[in-house]
N, C-alpha and C. Protein backbone atom coordinates (compact mmCIF):
# COMPACT_ATOMS: atom_id res chain seq x y z
N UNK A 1 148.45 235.97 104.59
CA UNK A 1 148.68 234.86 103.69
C UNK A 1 149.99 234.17 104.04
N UNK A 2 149.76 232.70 104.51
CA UNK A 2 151.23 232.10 104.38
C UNK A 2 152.30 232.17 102.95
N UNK A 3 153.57 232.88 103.54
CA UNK A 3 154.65 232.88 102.04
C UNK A 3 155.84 231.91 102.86
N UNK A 4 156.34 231.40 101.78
CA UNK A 4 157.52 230.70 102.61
C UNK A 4 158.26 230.31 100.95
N UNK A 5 159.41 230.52 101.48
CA UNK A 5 160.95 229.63 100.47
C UNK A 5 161.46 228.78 101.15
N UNK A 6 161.53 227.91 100.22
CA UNK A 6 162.78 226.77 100.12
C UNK A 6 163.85 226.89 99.38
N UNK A 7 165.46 226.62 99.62
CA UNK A 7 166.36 226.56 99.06
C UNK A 7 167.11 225.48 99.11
N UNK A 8 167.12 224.71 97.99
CA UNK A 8 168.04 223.80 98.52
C UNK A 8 169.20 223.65 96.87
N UNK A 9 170.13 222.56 97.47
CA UNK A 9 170.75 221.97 96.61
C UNK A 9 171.00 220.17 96.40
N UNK A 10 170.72 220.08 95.18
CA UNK A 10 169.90 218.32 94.89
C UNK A 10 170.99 217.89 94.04
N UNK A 11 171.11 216.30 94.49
CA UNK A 11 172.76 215.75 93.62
C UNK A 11 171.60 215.49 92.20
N UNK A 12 171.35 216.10 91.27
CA UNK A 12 170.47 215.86 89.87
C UNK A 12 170.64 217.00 89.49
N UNK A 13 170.47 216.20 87.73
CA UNK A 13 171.15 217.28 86.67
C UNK A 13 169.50 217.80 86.55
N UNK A 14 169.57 219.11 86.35
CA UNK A 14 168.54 220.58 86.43
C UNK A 14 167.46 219.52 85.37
N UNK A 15 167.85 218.73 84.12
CA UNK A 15 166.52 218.52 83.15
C UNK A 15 165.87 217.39 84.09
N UNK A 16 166.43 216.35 84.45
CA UNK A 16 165.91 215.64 85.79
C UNK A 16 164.67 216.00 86.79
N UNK A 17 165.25 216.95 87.32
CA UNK A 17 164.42 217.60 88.42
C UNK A 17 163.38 218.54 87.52
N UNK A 18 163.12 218.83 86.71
CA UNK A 18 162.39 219.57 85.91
C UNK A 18 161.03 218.82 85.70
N UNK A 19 161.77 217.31 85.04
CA UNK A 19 161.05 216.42 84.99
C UNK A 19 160.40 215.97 85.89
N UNK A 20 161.09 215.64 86.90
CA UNK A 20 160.27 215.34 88.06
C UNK A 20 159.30 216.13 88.92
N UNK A 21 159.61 217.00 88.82
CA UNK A 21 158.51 218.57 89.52
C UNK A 21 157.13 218.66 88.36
N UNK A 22 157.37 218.37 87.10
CA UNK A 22 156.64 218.21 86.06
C UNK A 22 155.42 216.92 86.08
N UNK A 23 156.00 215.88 86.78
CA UNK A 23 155.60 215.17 86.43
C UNK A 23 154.62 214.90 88.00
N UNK A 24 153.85 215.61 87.83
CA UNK A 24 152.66 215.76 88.76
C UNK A 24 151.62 214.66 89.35
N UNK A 25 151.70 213.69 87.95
CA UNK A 25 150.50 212.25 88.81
C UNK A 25 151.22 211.26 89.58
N UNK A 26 152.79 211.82 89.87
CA UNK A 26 153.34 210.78 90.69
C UNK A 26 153.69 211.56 92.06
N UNK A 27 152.95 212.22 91.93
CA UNK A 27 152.88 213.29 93.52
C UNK A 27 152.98 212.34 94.38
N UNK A 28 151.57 211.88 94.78
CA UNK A 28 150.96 210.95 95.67
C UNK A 28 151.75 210.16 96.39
N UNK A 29 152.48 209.34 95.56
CA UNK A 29 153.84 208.32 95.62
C UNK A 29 155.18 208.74 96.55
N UNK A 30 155.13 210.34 96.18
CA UNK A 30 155.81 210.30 97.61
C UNK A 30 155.90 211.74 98.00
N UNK A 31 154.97 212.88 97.46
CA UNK A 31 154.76 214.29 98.28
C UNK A 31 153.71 214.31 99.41
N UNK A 32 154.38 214.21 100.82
CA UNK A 32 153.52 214.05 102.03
C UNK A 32 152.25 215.26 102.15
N UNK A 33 151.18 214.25 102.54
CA UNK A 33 149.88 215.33 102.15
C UNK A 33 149.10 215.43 101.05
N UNK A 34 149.99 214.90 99.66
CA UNK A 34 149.29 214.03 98.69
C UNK A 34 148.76 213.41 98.59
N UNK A 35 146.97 213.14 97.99
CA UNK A 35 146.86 212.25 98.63
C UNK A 35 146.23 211.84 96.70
N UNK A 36 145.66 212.25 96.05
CA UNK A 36 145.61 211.95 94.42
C UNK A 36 145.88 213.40 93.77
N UNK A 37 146.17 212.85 92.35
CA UNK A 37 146.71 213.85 91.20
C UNK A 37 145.71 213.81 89.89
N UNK A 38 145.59 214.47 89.12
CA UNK A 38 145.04 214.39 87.91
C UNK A 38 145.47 215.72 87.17
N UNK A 39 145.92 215.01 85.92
CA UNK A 39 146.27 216.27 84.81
C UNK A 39 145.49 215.95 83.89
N UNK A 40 144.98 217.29 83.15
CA UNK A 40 143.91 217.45 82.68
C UNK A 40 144.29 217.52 81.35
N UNK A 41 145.48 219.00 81.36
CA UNK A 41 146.04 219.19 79.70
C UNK A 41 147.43 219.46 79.87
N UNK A 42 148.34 218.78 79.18
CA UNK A 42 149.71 219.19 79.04
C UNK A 42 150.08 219.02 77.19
N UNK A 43 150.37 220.59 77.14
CA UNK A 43 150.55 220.90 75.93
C UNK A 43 151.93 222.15 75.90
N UNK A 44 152.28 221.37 74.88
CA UNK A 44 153.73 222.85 74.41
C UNK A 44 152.99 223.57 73.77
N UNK A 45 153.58 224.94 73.68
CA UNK A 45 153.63 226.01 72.75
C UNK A 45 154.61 226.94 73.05
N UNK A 46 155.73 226.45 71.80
CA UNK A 46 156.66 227.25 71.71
C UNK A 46 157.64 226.90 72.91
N UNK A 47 158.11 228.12 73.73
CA UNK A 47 159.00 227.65 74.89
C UNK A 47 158.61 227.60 76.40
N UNK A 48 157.08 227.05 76.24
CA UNK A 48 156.56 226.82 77.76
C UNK A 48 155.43 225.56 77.38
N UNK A 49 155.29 224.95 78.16
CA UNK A 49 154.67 223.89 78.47
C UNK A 49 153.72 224.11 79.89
N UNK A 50 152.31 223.79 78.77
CA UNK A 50 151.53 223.93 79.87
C UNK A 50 150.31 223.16 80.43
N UNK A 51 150.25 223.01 81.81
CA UNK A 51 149.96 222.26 81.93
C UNK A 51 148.84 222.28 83.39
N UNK A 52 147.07 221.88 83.13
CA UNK A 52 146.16 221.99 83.83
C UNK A 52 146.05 220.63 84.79
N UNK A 53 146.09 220.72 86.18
CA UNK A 53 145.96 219.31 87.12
C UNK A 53 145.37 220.11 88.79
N UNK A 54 144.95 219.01 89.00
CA UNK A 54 144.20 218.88 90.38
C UNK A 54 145.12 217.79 91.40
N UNK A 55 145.28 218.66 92.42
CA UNK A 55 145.92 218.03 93.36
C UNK A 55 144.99 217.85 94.28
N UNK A 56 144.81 216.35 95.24
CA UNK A 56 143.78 216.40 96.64
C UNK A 56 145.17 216.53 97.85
N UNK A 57 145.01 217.33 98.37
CA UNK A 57 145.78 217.59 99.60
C UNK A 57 145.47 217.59 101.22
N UNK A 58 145.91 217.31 101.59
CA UNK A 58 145.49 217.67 103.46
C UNK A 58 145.94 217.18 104.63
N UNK A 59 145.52 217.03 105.61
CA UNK A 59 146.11 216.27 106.37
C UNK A 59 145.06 215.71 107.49
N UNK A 60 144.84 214.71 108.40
CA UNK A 60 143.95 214.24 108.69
C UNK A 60 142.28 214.29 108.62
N UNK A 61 141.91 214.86 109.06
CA UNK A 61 140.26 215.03 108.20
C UNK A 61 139.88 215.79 107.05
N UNK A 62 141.02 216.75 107.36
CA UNK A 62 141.13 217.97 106.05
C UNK A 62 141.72 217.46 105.22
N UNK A 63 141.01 217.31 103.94
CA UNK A 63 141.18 217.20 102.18
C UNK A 63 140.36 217.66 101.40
N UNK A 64 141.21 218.26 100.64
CA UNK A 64 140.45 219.06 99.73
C UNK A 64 141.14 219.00 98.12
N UNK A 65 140.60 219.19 97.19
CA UNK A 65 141.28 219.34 95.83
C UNK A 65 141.49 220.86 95.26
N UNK A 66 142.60 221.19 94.88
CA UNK A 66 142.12 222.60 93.49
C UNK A 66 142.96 222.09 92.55
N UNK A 67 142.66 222.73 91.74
CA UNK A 67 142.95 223.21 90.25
C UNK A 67 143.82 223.73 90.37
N UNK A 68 145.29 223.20 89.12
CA UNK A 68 145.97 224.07 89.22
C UNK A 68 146.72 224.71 87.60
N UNK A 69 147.33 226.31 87.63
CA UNK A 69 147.52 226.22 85.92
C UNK A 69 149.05 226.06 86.65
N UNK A 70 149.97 224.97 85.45
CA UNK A 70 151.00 224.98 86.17
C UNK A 70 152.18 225.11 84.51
N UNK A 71 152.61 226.20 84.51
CA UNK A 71 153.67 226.64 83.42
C UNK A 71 155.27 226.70 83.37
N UNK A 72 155.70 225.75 82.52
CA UNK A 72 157.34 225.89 82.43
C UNK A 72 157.46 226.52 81.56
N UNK A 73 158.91 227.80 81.97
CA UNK A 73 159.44 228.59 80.80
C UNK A 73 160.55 227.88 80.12
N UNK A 74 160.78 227.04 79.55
CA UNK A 74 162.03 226.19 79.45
C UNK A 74 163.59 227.38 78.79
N UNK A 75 162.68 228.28 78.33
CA UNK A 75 164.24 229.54 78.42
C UNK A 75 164.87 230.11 79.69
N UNK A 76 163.64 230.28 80.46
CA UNK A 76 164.11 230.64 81.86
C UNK A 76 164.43 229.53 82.89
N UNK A 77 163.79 228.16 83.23
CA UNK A 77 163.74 226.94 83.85
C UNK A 77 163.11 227.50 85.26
N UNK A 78 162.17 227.85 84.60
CA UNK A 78 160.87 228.30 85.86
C UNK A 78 159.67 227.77 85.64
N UNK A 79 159.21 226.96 86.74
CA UNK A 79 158.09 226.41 86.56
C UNK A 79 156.71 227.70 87.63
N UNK A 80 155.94 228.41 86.71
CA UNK A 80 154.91 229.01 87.18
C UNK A 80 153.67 228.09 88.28
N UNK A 81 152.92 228.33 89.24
CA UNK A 81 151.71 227.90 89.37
C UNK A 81 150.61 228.35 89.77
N UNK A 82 149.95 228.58 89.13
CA UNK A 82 148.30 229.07 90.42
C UNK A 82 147.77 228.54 90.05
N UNK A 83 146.69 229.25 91.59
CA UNK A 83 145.50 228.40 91.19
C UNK A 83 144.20 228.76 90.36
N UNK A 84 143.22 227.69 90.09
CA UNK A 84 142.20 228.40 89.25
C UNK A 84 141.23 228.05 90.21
N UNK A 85 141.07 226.69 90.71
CA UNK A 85 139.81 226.78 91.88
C UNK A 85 140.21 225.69 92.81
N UNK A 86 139.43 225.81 93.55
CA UNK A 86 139.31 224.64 95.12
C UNK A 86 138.85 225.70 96.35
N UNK A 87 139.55 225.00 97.26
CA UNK A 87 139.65 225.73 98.52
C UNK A 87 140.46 227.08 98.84
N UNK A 88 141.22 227.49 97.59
CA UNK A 88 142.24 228.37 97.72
C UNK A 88 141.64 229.93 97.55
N UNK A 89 141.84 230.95 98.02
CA UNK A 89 141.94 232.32 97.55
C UNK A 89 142.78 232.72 96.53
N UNK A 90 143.73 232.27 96.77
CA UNK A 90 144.82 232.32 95.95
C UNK A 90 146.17 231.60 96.41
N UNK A 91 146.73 231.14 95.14
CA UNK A 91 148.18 230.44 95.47
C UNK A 91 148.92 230.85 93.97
N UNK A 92 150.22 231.29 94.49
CA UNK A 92 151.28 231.06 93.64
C UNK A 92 152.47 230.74 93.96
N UNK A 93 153.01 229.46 92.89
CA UNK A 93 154.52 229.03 93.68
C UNK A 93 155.21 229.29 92.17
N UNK A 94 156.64 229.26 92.97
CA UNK A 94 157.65 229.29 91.40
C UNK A 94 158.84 228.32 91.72
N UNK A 95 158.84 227.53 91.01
CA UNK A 95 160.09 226.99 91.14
C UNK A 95 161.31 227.15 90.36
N UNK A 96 162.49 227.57 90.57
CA UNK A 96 163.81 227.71 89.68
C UNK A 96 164.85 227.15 90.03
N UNK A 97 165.39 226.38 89.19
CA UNK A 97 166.70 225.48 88.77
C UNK A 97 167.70 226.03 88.15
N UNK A 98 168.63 226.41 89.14
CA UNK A 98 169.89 226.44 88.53
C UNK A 98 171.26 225.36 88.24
N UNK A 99 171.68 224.89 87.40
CA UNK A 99 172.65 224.13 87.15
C UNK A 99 173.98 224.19 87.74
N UNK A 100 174.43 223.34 88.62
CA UNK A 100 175.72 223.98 89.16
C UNK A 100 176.91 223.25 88.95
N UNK A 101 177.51 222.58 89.70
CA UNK A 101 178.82 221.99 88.88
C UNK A 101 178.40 220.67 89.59
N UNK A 102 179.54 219.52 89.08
CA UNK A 102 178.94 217.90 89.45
C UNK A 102 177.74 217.52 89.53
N UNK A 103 177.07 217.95 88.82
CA UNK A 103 175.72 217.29 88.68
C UNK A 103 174.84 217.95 89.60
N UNK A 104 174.89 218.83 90.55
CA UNK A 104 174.23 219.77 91.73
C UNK A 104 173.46 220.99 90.75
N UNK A 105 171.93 220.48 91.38
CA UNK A 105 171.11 221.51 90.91
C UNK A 105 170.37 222.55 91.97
N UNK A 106 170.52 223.39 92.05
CA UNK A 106 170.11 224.20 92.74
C UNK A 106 168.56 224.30 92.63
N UNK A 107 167.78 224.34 93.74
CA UNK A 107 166.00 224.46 93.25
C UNK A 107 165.80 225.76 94.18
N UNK A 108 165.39 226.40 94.10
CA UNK A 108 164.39 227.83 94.72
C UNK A 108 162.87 227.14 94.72
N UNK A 109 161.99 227.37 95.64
CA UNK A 109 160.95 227.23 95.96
C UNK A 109 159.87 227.87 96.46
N UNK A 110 159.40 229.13 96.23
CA UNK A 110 158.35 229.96 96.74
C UNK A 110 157.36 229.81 96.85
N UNK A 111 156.29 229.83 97.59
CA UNK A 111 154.99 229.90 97.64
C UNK A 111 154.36 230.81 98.74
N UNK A 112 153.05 231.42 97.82
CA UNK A 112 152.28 232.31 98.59
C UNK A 112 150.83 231.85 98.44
N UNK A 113 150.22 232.19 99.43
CA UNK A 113 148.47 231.27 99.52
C UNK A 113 147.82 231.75 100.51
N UNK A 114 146.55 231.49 100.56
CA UNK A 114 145.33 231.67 101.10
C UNK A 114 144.02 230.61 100.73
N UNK A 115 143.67 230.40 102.46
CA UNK A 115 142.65 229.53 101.94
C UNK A 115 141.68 230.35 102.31
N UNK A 116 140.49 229.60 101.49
CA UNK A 116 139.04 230.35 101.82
C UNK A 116 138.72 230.08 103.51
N UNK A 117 138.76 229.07 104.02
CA UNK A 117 138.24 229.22 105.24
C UNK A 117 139.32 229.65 106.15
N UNK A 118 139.52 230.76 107.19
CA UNK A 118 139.77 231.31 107.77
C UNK A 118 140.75 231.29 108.91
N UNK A 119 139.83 229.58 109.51
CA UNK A 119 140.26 229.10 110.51
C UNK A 119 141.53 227.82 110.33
N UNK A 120 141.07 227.52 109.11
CA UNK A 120 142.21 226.41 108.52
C UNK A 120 143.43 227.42 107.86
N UNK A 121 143.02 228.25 107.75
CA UNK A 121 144.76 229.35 106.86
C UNK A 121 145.12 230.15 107.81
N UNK A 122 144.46 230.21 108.99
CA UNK A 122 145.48 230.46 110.58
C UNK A 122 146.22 229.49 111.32
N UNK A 123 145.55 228.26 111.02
CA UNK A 123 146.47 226.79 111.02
C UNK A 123 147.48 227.04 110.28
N UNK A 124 147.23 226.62 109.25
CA UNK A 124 148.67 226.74 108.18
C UNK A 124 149.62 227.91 108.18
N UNK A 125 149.33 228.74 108.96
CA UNK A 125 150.38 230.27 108.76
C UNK A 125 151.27 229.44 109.67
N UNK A 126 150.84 228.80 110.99
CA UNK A 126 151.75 228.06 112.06
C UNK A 126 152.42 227.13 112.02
N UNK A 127 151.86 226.55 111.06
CA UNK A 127 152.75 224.84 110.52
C UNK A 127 153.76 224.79 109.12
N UNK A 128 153.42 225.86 108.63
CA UNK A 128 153.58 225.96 106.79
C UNK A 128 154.77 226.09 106.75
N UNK A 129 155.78 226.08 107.43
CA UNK A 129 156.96 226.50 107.19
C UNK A 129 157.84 225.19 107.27
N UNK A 130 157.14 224.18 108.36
CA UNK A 130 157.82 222.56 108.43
C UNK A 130 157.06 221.90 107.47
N UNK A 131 155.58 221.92 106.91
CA UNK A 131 155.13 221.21 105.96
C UNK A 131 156.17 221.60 104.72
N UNK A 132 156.49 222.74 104.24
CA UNK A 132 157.37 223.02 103.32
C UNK A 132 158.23 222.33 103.06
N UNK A 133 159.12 222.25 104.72
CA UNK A 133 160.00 221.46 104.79
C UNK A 133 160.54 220.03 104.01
N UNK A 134 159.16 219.62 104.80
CA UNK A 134 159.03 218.36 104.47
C UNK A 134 158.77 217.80 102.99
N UNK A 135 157.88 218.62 102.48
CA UNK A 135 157.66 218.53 101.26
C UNK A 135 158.53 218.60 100.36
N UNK A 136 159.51 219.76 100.33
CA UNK A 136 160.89 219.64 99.84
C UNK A 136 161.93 218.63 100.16
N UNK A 137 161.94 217.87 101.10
CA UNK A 137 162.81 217.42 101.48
C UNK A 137 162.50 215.91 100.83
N UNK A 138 160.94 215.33 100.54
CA UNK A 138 160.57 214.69 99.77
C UNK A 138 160.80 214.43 98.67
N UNK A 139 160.84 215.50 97.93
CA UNK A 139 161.17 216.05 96.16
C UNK A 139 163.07 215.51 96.20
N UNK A 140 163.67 216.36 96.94
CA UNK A 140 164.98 215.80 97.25
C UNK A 140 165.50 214.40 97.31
N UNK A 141 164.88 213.97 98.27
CA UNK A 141 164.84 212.02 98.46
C UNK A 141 164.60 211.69 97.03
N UNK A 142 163.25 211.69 96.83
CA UNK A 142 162.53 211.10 95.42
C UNK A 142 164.21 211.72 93.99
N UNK A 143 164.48 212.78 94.04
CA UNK A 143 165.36 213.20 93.09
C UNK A 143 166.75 212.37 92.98
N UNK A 144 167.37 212.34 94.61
CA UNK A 144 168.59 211.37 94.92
C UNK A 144 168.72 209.62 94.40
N UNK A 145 166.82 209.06 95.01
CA UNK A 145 166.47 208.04 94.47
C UNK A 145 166.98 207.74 93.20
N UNK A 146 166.33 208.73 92.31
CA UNK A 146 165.96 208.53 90.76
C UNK A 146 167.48 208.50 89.99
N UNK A 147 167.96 209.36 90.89
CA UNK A 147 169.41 209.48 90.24
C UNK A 147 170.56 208.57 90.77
N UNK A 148 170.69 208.35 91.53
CA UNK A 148 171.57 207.09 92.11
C UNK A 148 171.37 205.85 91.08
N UNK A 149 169.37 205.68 90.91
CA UNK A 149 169.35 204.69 90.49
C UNK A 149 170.03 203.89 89.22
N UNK A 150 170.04 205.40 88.86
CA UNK A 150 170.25 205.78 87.20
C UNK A 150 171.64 205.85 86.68
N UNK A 151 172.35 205.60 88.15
CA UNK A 151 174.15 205.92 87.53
C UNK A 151 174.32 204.40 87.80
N UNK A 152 173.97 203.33 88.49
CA UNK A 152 174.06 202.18 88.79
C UNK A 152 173.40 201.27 87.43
């Protein structure tokens, strides 16, 4: 199964980036490989927020959609995810935000997965580590964007 972390540190205050990792139907717009979003149910209870969506993902002929359950602990500032169906065997990512000084939020990024077909999740064991990359490094841009915009 491909596992891989990301670590980084983002000039945005931790509720920011929360928001933005949250806010899932604007994937598309700028998480590479995105290609549509749909959330199904986003509901509180108590101190997690939760929330059912389908991501279509891939990269040139390959696209595919799953399901995903995706949970914030807002006591802990961990966003849970798996999956419930698509192409996946299984996936779980976690994301955690720590608050640091000047406005620097720290994000952690894990993910572990498996796809059903065989030959495409021996692909991805080889690439998954720069798609990550990239993908994070996206979330970052999009975060710097939002916040620059926002002090101006």
């Amino acid at each position: 199964m491909p596992k891989a972390s990301v670590k980084r540190l983002i000039e945005c205050k931790k509720d920011d980036l929360i928001k933005l990792v949250l806010d899932i139907e604007k994937y598309p717009e700028f998480v590479p490989f995105c290609f549509n979003a749909k959330v199904y149910e986003n509901k509180n209870e108590g101190n997690l927020t939760k929330i059912i969506a389908d991501l279509t993902i891939g990269k040139g002929p390959f696209k595919d959609t799953y399901k995903s359950d995706v949970v914030f602990d807002r006591n802990k500032d961990i966003i849970f995810v798996k999956n419930i169906d698509g192409p996946l065997n299984h996936l779980s990512n976690n994301w955690t935000f720590s608050e640091k000084k000047n406005g620097i939020t720290e994000i952690t990024f894990d993910i572990d997965f498996e796809i059903k077909n065989k030959f495409l999740n021996s692909l991805m064991v080889v690439s998954f580590q720069f798609g990550l990359e990239k993908i994070a490094d996206a979330f970052q841009k999009r975060a710097e964007d939002l916040f620059s915009s926002s002090k101006n």
